[in-house]
Protein backbone atom coordinates (compact mmCIF):
# COMPACT_ATOMS: atom_id res chain seq x y z
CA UNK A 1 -1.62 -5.00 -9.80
CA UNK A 2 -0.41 -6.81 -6.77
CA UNK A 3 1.00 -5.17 -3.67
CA UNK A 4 2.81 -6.48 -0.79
CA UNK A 5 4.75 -5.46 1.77
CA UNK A 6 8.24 -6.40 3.72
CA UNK A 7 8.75 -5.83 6.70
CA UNK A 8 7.78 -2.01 7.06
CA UNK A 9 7.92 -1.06 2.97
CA UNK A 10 4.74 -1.24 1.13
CA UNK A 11 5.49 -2.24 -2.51
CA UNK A 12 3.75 -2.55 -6.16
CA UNK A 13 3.99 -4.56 -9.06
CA UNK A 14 2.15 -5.20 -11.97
CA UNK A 15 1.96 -8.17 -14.29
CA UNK A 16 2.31 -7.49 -18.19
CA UNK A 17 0.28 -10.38 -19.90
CA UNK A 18 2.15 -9.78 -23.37
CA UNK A 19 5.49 -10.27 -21.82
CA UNK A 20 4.27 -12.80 -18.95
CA UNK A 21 6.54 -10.65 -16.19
CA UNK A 22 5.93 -8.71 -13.12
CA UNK A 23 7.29 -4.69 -13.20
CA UNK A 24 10.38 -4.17 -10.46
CA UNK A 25 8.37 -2.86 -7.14
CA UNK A 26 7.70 0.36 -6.75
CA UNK A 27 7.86 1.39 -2.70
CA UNK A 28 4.64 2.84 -2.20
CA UNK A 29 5.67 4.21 1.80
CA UNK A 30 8.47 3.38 3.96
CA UNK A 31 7.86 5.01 6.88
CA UNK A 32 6.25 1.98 9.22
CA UNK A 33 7.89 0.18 11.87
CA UNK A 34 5.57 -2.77 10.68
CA UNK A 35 3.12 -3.42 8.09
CA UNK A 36 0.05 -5.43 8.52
CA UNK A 37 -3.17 -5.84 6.25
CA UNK A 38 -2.83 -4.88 2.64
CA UNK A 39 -5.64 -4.71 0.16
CA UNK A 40 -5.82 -3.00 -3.46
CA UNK A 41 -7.67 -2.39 -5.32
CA UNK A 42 -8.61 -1.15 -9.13
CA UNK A 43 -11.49 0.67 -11.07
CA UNK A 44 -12.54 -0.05 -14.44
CA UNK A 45 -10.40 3.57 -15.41
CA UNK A 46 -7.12 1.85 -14.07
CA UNK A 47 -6.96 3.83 -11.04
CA UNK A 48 -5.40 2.15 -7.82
CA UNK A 49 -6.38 2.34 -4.21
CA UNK A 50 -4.38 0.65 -1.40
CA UNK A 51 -5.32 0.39 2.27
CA UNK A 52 -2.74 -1.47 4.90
CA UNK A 53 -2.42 -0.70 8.49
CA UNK A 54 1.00 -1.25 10.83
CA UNK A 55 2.67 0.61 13.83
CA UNK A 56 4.03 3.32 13.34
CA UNK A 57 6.93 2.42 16.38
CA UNK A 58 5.57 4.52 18.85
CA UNK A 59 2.89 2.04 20.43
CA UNK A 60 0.34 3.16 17.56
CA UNK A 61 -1.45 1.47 15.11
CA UNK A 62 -2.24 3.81 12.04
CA UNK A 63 -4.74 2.99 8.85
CA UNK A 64 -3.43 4.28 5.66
CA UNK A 65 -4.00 4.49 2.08
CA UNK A 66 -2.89 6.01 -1.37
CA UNK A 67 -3.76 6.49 -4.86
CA UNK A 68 -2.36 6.25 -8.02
CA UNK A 69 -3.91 7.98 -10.77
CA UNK A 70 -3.79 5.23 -14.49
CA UNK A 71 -0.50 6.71 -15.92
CA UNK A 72 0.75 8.12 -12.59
CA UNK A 73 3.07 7.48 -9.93
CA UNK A 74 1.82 6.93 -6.07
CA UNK A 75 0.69 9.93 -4.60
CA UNK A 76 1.55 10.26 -0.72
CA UNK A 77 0.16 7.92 1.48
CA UNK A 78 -2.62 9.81 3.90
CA UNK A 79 -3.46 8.68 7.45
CA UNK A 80 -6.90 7.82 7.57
CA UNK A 81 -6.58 7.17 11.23
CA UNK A 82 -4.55 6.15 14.13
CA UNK A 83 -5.32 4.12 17.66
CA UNK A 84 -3.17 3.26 20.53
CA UNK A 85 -4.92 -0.07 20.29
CA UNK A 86 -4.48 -2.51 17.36
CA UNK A 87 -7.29 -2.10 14.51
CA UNK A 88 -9.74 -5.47 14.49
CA UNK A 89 -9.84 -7.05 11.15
């Protein structure tokens, strides 16, 4: 699993060692002015958790993440929280 962002899309992609290629990105949320840190992550069950924080265009700086159940799609991203200042790393 590898996830990256562009601009203000967070994307996903995972690499299929039979086949040696990387799936097309899946957009994981759009709705950021800008993206900043990224980090995913995976459990030994193959279900993903990504973190990445950005502006959201208004002068805020919001901390999100979503899940994706093994098999599933990306489930909404939730705000975890949101600052008027930029989050320290």
């Amino acid at each position: 699993m590898f996830g990256m962002c562009s601009s203000s899309t967070v994307y996903s992609s995972e690499y299929d060692a039979d086949t040696a290629t990387w799936s097309s990105g899946d957009s994981i949320d759009y709705d950021m002015e800008t993206v900043d840190d990224l980090a995913v992550a995976r459990d030994a069950d193959g279900n993903t958790m990504t973190a990445y924080s950005g502006g959201n265009g208004w002068g805020y700086q919001e901390l999100r993440s979503a899940y994706r159940p093994n098999g599933g799609g990306w489930q909404t991203p939730t705000p975890v929280q949101s600052s008027e200042e930029p989050f320290s790393t």
